[in-house]
Protein backbone atom coordinates (compact mmCIF):
# COMPACT_ATOMS: atom_id res chain seq x y z
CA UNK A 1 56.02 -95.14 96.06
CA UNK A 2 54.58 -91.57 96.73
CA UNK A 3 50.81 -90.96 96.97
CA UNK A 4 49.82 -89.01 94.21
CA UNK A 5 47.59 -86.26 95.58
CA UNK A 6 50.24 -85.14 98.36
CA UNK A 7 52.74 -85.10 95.32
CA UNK A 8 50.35 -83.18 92.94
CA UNK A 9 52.44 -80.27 92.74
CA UNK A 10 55.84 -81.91 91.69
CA UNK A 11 53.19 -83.81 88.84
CA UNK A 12 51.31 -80.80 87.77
CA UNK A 13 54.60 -79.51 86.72
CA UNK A 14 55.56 -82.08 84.11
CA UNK A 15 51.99 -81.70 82.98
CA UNK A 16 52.50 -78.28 82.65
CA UNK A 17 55.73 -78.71 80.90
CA UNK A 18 53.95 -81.51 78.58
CA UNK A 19 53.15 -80.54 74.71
CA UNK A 20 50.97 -83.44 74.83
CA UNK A 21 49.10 -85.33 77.47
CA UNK A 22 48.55 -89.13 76.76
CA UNK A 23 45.92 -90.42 79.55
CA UNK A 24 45.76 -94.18 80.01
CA UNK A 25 43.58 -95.66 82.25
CA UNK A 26 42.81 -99.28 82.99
CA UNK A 27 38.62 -99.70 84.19
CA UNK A 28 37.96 -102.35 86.42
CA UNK A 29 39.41 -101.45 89.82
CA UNK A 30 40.17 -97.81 88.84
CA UNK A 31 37.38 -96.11 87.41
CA UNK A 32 34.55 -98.64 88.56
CA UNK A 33 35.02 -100.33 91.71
CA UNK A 34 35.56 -104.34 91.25
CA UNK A 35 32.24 -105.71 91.94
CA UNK A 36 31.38 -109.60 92.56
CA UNK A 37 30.29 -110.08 88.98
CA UNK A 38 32.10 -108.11 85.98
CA UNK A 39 28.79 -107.16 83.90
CA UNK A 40 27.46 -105.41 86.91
CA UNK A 41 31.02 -103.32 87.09
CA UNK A 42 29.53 -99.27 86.47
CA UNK A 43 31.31 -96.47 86.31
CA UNK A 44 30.30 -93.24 87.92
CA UNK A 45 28.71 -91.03 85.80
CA UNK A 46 30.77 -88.18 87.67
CA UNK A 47 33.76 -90.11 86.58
CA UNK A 48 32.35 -90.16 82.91
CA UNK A 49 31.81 -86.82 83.13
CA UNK A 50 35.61 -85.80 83.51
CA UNK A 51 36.68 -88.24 81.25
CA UNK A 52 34.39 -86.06 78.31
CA UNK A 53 35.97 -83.43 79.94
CA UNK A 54 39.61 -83.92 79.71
CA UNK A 55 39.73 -85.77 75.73
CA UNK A 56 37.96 -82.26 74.99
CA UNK A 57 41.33 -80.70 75.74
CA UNK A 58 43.69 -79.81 72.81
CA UNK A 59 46.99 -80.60 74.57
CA UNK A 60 45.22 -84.66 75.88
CA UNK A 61 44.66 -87.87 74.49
CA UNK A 62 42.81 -90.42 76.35
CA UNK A 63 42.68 -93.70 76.41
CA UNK A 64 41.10 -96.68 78.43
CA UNK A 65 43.07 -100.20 78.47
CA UNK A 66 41.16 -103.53 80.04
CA UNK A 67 41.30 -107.00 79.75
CA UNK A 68 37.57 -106.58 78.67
CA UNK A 69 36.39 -106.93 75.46
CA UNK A 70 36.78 -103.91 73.50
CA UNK A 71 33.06 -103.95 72.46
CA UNK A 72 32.11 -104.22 76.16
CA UNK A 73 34.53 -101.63 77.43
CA UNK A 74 33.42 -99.01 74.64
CA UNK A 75 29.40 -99.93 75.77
CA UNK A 76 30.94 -99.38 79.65
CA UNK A 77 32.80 -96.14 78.93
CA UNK A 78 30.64 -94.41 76.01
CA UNK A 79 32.31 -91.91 75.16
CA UNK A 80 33.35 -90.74 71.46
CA UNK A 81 37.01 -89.92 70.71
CA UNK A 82 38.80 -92.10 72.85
CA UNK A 83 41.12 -95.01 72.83
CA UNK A 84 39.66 -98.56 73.54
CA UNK A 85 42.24 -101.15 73.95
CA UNK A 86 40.56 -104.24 74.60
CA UNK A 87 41.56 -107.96 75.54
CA UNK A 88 45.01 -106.28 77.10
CA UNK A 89 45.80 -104.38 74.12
CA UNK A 90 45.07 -107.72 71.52
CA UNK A 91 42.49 -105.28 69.86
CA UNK A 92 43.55 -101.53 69.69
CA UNK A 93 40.58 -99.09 68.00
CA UNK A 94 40.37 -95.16 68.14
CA UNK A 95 41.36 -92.07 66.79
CA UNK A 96 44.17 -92.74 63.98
CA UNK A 97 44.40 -96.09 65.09
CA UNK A 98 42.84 -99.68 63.94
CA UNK A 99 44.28 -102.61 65.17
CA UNK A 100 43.81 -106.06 66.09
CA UNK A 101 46.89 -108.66 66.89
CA UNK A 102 47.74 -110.86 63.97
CA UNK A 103 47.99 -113.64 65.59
CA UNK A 104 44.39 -114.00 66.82
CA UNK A 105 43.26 -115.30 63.39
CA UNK A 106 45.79 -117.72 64.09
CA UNK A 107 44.62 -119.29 67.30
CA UNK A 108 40.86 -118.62 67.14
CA UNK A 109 40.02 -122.31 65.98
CA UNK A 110 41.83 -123.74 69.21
CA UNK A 111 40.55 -120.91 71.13
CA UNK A 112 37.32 -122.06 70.49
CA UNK A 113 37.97 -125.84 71.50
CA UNK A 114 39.62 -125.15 74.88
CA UNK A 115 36.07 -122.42 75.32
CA UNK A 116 34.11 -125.48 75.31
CA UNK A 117 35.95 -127.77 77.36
CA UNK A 118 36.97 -125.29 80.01
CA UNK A 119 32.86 -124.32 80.00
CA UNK A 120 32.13 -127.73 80.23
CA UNK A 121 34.78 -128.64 83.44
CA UNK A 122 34.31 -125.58 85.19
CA UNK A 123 30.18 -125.73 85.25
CA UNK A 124 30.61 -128.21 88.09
CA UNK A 125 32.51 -125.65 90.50
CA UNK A 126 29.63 -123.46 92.24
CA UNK A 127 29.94 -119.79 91.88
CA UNK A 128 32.70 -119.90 88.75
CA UNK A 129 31.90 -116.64 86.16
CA UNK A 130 33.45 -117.39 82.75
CA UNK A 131 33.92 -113.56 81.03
CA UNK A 132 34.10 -115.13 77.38
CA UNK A 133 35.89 -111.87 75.73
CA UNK A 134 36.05 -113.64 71.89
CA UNK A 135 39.41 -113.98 71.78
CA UNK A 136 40.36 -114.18 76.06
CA UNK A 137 38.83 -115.96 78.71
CA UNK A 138 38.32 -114.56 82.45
CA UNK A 139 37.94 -116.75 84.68
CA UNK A 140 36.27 -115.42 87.93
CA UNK A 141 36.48 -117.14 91.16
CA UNK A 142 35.59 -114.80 93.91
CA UNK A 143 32.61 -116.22 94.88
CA UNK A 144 34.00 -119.83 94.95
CA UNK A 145 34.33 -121.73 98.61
CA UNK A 146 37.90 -121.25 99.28
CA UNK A 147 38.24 -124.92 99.18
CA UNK A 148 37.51 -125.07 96.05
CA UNK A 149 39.44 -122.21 94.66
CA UNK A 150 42.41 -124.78 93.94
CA UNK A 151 39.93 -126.94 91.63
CA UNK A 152 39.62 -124.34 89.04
CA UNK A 153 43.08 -123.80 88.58
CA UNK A 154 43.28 -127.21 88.23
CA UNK A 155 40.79 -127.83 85.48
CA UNK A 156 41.93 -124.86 83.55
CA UNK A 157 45.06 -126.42 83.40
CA UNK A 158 43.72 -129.92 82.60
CA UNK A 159 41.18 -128.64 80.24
CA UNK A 160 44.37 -126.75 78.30
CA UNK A 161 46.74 -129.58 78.33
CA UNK A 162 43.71 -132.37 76.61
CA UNK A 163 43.73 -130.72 73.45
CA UNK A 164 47.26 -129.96 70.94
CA UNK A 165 47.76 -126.87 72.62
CA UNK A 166 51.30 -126.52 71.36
CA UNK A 167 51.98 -123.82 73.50
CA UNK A 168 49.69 -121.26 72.24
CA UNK A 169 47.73 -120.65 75.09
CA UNK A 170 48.42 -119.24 78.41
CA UNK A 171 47.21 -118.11 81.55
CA UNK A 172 47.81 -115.98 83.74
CA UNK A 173 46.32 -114.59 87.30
CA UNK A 174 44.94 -111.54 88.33
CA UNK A 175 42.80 -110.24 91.34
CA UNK A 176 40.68 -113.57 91.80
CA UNK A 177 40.70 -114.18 88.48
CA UNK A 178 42.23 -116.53 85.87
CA UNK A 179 43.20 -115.19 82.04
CA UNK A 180 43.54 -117.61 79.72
CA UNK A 181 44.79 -115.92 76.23
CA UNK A 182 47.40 -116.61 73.03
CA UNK A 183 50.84 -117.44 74.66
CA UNK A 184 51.98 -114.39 72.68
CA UNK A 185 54.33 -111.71 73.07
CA UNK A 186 51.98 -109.34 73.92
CA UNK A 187 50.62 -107.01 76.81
CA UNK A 188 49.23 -103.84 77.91
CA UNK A 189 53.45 -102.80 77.80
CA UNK A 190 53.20 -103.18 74.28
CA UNK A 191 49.99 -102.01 73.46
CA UNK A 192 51.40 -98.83 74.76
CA UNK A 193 54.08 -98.54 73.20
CA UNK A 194 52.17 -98.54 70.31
CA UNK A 195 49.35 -96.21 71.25
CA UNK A 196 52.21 -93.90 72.66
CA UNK A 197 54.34 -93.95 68.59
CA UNK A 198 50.86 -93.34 67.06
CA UNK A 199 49.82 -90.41 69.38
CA UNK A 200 53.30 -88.75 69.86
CA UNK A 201 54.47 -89.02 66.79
CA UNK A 202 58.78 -88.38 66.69
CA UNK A 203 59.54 -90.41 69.90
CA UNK A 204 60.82 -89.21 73.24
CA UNK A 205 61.08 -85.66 71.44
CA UNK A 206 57.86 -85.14 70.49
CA UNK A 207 57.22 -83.59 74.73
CA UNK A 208 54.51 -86.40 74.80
CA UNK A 209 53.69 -87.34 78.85
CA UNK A 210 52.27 -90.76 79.44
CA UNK A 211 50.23 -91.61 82.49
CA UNK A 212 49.26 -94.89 83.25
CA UNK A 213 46.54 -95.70 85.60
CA UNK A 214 45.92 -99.47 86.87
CA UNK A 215 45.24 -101.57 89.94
CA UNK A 216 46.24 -105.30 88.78
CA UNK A 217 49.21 -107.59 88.33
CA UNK A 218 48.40 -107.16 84.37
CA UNK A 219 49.26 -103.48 84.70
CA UNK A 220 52.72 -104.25 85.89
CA UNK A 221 53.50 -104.09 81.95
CA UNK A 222 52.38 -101.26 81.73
CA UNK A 223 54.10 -99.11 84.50
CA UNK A 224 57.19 -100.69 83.30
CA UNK A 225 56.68 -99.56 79.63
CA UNK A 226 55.97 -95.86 80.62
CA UNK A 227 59.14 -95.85 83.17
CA UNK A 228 61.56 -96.99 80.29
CA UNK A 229 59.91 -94.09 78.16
CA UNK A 230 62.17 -91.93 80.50
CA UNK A 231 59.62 -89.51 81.52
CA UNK A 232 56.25 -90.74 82.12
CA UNK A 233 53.95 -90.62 85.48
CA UNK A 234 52.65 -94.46 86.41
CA UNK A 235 50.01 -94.55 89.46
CA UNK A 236 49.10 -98.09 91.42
CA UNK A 237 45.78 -97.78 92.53
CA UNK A 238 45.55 -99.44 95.96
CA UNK A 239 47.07 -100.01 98.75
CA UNK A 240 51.36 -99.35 98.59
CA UNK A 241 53.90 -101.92 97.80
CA UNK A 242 57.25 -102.95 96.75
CA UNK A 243 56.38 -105.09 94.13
CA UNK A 244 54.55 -102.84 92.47
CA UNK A 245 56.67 -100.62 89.66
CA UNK A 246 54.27 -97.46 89.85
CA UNK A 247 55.89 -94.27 91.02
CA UNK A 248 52.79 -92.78 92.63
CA UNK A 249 49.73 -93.97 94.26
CA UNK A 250 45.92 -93.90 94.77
CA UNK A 251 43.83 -96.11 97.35
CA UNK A 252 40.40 -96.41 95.37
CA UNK A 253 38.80 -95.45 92.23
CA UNK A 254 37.37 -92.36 94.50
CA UNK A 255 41.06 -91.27 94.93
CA UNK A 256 41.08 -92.01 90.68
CA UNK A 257 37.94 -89.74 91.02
CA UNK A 258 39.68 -86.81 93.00
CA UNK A 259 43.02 -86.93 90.87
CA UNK A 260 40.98 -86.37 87.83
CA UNK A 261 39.14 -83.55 88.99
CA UNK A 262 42.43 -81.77 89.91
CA UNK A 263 43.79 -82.57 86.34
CA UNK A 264 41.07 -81.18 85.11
CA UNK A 265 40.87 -78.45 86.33
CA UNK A 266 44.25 -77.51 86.23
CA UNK A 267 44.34 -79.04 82.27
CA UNK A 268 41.50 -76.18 81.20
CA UNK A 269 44.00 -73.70 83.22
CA UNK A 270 46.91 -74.70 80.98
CA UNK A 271 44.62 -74.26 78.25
CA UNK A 272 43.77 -70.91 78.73
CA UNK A 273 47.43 -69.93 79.58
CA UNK A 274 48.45 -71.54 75.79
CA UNK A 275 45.72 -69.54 73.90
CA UNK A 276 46.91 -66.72 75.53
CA UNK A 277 50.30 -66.98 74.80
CA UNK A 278 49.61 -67.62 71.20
CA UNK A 279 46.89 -64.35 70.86
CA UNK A 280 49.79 -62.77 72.57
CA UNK A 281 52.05 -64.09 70.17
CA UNK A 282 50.24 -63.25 67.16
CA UNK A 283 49.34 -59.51 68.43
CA UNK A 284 53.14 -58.87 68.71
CA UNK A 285 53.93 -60.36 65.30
CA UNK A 286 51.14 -58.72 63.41
């Protein structure tokens, strides 16, 4: 795993190389810092600030992928033009694209019975933030004793297995946090593989470049999507390991901060450079 900003040169030059840009980026962790309670998660308005920047480029597409609620992460992001993929990419909305997983209509009645039980068992543990997302749960536990921290697994669990689940429902862990969604076929992998046939349109020869930003387990999927692609760039934001399928890698959501500002500023370069080449191109045609 290289760190990104010490490899920027070898990166730029697939960028530059790129006839499209497609920028994914997860939020919590990588453009706001994680915070004790989600709601109170802000990004800088710096950050935002690029973000406008960069989806005003001709050559870019942007996106923003979170196990938030799409709602909630368009309200957190605000900005017009852009992806959302919400729930992990259950509910995809943005330009040229509409969708939401079929199979939500199918689970929301249990959904809605293991929401009340879980609510119910989980009121009792001190310091427990339930993230109800409509069709997900989180299920925060950083403030919990660390005694206790084996009790909510517990009751999720418990409160899962009292009702006919059938093995629709699943859950999975994160950075002090439990998600309990459909036990579907379905991840921030797939969601971009279908942002990625809807934005570069003619597959692997369209010169599309994916780059994938996340700091989680969840984004795992997602690195591994873009590195089957065959040419993609996937960053780990945090601290280095060998787990981790990323190629590159940024400590903090200031490092996120820093590696936008040098792409950019080097994105309005190679913008510049192609409306040259084109006035060029139609001077010596003309």
């Amino acid at each position: 795993m290289e760190y990104l900003l010490i490899a920027w040169p070898k990166v730029l030059e697939q960028i530059q190389k790129a006839k499209q840009v497609l920028l994914l980026i997860d939020f919590d962790g990588t453009l706001a810092p994680i915070v004790e309670r989600p709601e109170l998660a802000e990004m800088p308005e710096r950050t935002r600030g690029l973000l406008k920047e960069l989806s005003t480029q001709s050559h870019f597409a942007l996106g923003i992928i979170s196990g938030r609620a799409k709602e909630d992460l368009k309200r957190k992001v605000g900005l017009d033009g852009v992806i959302y993929a919400g729930n992990h990419g259950f509910e995809i909305e943005g330009p040229g694209i509409n969708f939401v997983n079929p199979v939500v209509s199918e689970v929301r009645p249990l959904f809605g019975t293991i929401k009340q039980i879980l609510f119910s068992n989980l009121e009792v543990i001190k310091g427990v933030t339930i993230e109800d997302k409509g069709i997900t749960l989180s299920i925060h536990y950083r403030q919990v004793d660390a005694g206790k921290t084996k009790d909510v697994k517990t009751m999720i669990e418990s409160g899962i297995n009292c009702v006919s689940s059938r093995g629709l429902i699943k859950v999975i862990s994160g950075k002090k946090v439990y998600e309990v969604k459909p036990a579907v076929n379905w991840d921030k992998g797939k969601a971009i593989r279908l942002i990625i046939k809807n934005v570069g349109k003619g597959g692997r020869k369209s010169g599309l470049l994916p780059i994938y930003l996340g700091d989680d387990i969840s984004d795992e999927d997602a690195f591994q999507t873009i590195e089957k692609y065959g040419r993609g760039i996937t960053v780990h934001v945090g601290e280095p390991h060998s787990i981790s399928l990323a190629r590159y890698f940024l400590r903090s959501p200031d490092e996120v901060y820093s590696f936008l500002t040098r792409l950019k500023d080097d994105a309005q370069k190679i913008s510049l450079q192609r409306r040259s080449d084109q006035h060029s191109d139609g001077l010596s045609t003309s």
